[in-house]
C-alpha atoms as a PDB file:
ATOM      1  CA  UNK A   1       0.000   0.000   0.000  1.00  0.00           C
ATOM      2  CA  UNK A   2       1.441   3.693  -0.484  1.00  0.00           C
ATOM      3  CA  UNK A   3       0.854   6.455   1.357  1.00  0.00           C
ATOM      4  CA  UNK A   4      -0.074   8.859  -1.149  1.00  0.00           C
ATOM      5  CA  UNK A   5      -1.372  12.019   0.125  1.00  0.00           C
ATOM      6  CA  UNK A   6      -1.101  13.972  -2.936  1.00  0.00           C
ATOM      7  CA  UNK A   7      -5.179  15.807  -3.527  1.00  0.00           C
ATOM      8  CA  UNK A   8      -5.534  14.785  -7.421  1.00  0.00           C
ATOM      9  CA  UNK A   9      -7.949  17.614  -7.554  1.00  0.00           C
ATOM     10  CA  UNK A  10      -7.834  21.076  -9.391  1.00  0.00           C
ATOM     11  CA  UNK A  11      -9.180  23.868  -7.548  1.00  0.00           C
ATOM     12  CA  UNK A  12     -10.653  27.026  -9.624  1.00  0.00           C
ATOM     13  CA  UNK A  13     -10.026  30.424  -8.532  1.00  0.00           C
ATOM     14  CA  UNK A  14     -13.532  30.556  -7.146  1.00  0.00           C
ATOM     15  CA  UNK A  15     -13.178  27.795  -4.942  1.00  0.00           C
ATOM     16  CA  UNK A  16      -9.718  28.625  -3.340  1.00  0.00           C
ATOM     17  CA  UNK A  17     -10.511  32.490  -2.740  1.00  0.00           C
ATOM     18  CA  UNK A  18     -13.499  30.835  -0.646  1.00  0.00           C
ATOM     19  CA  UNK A  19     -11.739  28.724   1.162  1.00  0.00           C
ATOM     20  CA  UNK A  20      -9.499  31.884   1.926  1.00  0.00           C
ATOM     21  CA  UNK A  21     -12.531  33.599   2.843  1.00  0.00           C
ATOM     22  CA  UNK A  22     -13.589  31.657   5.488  1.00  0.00           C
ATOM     23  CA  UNK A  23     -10.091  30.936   6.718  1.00  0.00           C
ATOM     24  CA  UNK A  24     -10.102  34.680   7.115  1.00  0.00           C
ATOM     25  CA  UNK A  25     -13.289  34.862   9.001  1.00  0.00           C
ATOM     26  CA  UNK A  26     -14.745  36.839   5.774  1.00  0.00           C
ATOM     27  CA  UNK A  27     -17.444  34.730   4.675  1.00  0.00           C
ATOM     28  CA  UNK A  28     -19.691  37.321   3.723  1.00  0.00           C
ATOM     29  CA  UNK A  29     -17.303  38.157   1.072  1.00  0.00           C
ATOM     30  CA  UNK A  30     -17.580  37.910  -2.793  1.00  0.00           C
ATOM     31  CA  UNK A  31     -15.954  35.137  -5.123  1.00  0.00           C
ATOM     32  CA  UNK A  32     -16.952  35.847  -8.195  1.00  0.00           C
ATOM     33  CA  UNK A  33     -17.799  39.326  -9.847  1.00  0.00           C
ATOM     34  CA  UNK A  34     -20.941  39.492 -11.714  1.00  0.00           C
ATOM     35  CA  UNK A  35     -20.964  42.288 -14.498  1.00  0.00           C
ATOM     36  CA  UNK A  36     -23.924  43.955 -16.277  1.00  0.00           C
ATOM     37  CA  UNK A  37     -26.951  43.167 -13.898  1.00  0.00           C
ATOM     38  CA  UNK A  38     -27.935  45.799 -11.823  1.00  0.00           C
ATOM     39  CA  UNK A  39     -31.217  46.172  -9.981  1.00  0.00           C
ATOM     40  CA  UNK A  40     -33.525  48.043 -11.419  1.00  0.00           C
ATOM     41  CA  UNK A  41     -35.730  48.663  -8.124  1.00  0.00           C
ATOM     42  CA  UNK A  42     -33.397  50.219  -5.078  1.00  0.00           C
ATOM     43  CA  UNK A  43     -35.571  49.280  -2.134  1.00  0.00           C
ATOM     44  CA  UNK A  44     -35.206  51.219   0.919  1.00  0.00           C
ATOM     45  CA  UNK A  45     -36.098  50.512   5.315  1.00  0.00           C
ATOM     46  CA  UNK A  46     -39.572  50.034   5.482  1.00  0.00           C
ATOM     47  CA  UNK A  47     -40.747  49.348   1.573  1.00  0.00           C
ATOM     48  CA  UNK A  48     -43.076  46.673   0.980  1.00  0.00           C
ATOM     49  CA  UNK A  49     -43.363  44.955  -2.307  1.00  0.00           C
ATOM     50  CA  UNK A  50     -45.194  41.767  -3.850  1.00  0.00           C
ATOM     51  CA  UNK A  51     -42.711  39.422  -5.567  1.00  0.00           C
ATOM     52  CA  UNK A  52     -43.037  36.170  -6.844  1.00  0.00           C
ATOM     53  CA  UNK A  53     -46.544  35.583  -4.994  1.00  0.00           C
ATOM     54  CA  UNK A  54     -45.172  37.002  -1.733  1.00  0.00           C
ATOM     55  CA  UNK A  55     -44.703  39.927   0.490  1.00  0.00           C
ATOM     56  CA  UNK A  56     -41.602  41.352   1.286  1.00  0.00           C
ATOM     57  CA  UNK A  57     -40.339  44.305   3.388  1.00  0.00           C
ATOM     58  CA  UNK A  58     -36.522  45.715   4.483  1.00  0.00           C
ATOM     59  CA  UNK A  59     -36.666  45.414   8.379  1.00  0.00           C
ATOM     60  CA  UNK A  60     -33.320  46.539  10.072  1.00  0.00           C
ATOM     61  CA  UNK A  61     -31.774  46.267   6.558  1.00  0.00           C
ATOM     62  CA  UNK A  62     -32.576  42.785   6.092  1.00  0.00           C
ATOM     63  CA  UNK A  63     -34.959  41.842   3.042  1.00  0.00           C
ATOM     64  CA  UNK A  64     -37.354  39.806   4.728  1.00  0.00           C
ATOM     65  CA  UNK A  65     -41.078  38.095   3.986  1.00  0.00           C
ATOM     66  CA  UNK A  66     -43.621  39.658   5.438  1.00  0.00           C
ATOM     67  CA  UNK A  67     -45.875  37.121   7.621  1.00  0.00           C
ATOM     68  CA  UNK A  68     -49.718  36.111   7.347  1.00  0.00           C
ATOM     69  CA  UNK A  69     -49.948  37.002  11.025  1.00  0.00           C
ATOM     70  CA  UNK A  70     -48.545  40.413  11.345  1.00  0.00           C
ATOM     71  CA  UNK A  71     -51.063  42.432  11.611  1.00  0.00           C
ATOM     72  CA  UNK A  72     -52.390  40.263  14.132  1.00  0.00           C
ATOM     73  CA  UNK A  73     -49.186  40.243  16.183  1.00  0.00           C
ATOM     74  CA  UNK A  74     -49.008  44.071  15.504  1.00  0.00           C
ATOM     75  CA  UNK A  75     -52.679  44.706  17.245  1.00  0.00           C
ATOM     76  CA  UNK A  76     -52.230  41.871  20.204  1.00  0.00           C
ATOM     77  CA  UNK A  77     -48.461  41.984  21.243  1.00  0.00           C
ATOM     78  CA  UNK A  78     -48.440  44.918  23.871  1.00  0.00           C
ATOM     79  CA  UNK A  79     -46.239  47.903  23.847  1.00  0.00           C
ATOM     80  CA  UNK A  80     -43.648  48.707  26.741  1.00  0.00           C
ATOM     81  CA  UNK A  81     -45.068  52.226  26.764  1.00  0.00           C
ATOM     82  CA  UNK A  82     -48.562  53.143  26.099  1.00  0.00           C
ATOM     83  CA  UNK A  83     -49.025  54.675  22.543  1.00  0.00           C
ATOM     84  CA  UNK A  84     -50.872  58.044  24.280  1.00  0.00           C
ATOM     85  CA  UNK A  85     -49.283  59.013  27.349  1.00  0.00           C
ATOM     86  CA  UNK A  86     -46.071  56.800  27.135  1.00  0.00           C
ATOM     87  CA  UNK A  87     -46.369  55.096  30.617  1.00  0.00           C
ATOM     88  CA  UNK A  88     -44.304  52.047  31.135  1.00  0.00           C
ATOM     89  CA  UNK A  89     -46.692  49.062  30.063  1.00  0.00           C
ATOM     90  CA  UNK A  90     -44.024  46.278  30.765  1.00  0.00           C
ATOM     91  CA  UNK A  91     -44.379  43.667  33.523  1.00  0.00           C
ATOM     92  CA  UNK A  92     -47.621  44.749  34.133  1.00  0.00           C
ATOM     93  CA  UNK A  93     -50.519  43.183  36.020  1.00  0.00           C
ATOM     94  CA  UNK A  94     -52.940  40.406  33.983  1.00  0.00           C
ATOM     95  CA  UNK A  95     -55.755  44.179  34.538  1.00  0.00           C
ATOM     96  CA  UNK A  96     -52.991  46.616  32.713  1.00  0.00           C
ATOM     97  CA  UNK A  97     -52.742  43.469  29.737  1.00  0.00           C
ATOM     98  CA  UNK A  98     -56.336  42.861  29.446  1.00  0.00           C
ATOM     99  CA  UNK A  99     -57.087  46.573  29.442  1.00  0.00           C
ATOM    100  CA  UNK A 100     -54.778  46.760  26.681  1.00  0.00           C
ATOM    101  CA  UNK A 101     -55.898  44.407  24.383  1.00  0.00           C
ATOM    102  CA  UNK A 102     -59.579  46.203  24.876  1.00  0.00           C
ATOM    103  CA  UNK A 103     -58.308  49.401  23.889  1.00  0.00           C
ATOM    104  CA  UNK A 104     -55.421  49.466  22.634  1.00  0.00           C
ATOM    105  CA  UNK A 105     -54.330  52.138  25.050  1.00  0.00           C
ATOM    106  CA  UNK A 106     -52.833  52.030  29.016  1.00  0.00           C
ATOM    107  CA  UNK A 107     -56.063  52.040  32.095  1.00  0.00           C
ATOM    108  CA  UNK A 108     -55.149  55.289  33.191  1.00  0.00           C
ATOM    109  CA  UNK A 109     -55.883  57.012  29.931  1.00  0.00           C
ATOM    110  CA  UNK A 110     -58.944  54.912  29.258  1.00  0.00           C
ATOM    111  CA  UNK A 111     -59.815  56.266  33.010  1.00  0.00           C
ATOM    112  CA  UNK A 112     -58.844  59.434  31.999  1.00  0.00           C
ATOM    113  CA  UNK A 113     -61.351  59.283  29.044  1.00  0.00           C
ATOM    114  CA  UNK A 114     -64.403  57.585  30.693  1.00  0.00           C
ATOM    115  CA  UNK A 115     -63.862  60.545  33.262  1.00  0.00           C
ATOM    116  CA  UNK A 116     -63.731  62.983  30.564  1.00  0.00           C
ATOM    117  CA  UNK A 117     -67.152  61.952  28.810  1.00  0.00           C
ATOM    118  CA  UNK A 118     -68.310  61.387  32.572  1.00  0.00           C
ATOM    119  CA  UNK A 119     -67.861  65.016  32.669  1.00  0.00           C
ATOM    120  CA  UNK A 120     -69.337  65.959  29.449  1.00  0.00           C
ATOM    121  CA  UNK A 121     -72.702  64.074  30.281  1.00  0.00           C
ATOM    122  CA  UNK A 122     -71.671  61.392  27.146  1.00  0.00           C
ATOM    123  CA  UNK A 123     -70.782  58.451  29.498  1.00  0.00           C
ATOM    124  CA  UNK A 124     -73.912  56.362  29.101  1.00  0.00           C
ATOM    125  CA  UNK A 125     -74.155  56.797  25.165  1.00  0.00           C
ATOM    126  CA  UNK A 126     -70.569  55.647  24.975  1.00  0.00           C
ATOM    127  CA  UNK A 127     -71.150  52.405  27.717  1.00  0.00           C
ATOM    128  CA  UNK A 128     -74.170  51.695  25.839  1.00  0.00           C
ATOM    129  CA  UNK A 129     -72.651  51.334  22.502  1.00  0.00           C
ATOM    130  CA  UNK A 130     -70.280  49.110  24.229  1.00  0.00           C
ATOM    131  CA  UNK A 131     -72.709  46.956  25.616  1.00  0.00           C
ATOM    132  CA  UNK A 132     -74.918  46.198  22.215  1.00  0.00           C
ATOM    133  CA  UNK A 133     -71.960  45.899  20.479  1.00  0.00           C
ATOM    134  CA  UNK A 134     -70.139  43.376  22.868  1.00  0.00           C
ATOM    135  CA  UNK A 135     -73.802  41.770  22.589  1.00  0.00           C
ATOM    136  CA  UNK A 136     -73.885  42.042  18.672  1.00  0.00           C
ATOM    137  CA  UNK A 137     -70.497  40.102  19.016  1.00  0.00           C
ATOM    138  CA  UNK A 138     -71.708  37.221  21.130  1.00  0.00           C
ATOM    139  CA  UNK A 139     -75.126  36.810  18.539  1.00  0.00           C
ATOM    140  CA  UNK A 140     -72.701  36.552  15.862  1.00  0.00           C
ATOM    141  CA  UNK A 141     -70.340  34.071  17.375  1.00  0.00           C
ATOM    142  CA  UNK A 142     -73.808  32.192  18.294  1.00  0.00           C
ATOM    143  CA  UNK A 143     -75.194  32.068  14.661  1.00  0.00           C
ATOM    144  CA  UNK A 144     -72.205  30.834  13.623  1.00  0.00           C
ATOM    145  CA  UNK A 145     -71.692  28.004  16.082  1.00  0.00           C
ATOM    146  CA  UNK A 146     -75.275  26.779  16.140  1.00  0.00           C
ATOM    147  CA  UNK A 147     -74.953  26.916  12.382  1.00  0.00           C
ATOM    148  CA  UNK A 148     -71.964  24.701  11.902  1.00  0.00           C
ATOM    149  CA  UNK A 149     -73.700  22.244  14.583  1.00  0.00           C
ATOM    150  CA  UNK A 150     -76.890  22.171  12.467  1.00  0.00           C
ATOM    151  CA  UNK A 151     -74.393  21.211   9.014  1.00  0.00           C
ATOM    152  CA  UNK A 152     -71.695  19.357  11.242  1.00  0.00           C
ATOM    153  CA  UNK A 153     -72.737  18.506  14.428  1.00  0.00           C
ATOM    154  CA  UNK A 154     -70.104  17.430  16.872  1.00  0.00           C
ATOM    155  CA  UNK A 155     -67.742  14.212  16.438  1.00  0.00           C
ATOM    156  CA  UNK A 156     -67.687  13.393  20.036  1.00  0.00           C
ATOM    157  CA  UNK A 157     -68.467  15.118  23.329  1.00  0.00           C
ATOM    158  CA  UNK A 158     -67.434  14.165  27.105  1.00  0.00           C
ATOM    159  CA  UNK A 159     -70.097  14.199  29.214  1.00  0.00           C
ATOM    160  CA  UNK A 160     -69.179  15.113  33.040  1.00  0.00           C
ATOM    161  CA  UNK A 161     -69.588  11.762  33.978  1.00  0.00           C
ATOM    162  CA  UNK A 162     -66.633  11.055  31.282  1.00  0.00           C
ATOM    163  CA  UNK A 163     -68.959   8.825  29.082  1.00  0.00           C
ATOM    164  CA  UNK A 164     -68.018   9.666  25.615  1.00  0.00           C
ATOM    165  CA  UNK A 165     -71.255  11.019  23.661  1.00  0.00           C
ATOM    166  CA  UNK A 166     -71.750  11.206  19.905  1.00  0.00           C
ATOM    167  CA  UNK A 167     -74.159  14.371  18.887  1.00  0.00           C
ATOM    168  CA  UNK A 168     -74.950  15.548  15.453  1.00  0.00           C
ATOM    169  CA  UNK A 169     -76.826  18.689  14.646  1.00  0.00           C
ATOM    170  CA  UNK A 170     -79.321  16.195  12.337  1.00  0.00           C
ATOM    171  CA  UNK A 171     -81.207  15.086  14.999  1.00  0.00           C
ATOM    172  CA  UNK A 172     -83.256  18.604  15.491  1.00  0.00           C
ATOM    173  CA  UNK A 173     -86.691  19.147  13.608  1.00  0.00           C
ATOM    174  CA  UNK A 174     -86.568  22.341  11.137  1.00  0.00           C
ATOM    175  CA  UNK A 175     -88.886  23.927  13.335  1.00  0.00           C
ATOM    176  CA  UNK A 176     -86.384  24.451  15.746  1.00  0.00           C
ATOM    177  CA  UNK A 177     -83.588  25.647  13.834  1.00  0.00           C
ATOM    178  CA  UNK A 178     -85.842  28.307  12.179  1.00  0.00           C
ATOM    179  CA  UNK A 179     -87.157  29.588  15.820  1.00  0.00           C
ATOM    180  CA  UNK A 180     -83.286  29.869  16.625  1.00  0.00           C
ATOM    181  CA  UNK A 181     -82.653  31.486  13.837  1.00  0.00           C
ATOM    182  CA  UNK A 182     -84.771  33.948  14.119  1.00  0.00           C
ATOM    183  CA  UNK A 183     -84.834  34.236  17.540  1.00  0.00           C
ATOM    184  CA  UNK A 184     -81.040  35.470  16.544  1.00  0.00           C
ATOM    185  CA  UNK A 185     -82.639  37.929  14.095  1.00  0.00           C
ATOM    186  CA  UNK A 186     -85.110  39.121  16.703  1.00  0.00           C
ATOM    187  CA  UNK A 187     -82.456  39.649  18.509  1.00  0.00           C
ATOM    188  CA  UNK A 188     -80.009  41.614  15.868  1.00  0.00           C
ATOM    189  CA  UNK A 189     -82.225  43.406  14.672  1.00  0.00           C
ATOM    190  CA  UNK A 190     -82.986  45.260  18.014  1.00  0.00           C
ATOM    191  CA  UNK A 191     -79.589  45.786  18.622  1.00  0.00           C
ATOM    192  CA  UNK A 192     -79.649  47.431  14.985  1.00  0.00           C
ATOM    193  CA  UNK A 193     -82.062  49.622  15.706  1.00  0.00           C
ATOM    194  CA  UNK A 194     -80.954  50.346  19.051  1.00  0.00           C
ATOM    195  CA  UNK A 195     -77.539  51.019  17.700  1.00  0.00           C
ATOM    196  CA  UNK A 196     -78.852  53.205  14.356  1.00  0.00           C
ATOM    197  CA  UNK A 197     -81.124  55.600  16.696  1.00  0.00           C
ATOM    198  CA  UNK A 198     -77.651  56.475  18.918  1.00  0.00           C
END
């Protein structure tokens, strides 16, 4: 057997200025030069742009997708300073985080405005409102679960005695689903008009 340790291999330019690259700790460097492209779009911190069937946006001065969820994580993750009156939000109680989500805004200004309209005699307008349309909320959320029950029913349901039931929505007469139904149009339509008078 010999000991040949001869490398019967030809390295390219390209390959050995990379390997000198990262020897270097300069990985981020160029190996090749690439001549007559140039972009045609210069992008700047903060654009947003469709390309190829996607969203993308410079953040920090990385190019980076922009996610499904943002906007969602934009409106629910919570400041550390209130957007009005910059008070620290951070480490806050579970009443300063649920106060926040309602509002979008720290408890002492939304005290601060409730006192305000207290003041100005608009109070029980403005609690009203909130009421019917907290209420309008939960008949919508109702329709929509008694209506995917009616077309879906329920696979399986535990019963508090942990027997393990089997319900469908098929088993109730059409009578009944049209006096829920429009028991939830009764119902809508008074907060409707309630709401269109104010």
């Amino acid at each position: 057997m010999s000991k040949e340790t001869l490398l019967k291999r030809e390295f390219t330019e390209r390959e050995v200025q990379r390997m000198r690259n990262i020897v270097t700790k300069k990985t981020g460097d160029r190996t090749s030069i690439q001549a007559g492209y140039e972009s045609q779009v210069k992008r700047q911190e903060g654009d947003v742009w469709d390309e190829h069937g996607k969203t993308w946006t410079i953040k920090n001065g990385v190019k980076r997708t922009v996610s499904k969820l943002a906007k969602f994580k934009d409106t629910n993750i919570m400041p550390l300073t209130c957007p009005q009156c910059n008070e620290p939000l951070a480490r806050q109680s579970e009443y300063v985080k649920h106060i926040y989500k309602l509002a979008h805004k720290c408890p002492k200004c939304v005290t601060r405005e409730e006192t305000n309209m207290k003041l100005a005699g608009t109070f029980d307008d403005y609690a009203k409102n909130m009421y019917f349309k907290n209420h309008k909320h939960i008949l919508d959320q109702t329709e929509k679960e008694f209506d995917d029950f009616v077309n879906n029913g329920f696979e399986k349901i535990m019963s508090e005695t942990g027997e393990v039931e089997s319900w469908d929505g098929k088993g109730l007469t059409p009578e009944q689903i049209k006096e829920t139904k429009q028991w939830i149009a009764d119902q809508r339509a008074k907060i409707d008009t309630y709401l269109d008078i104010k």
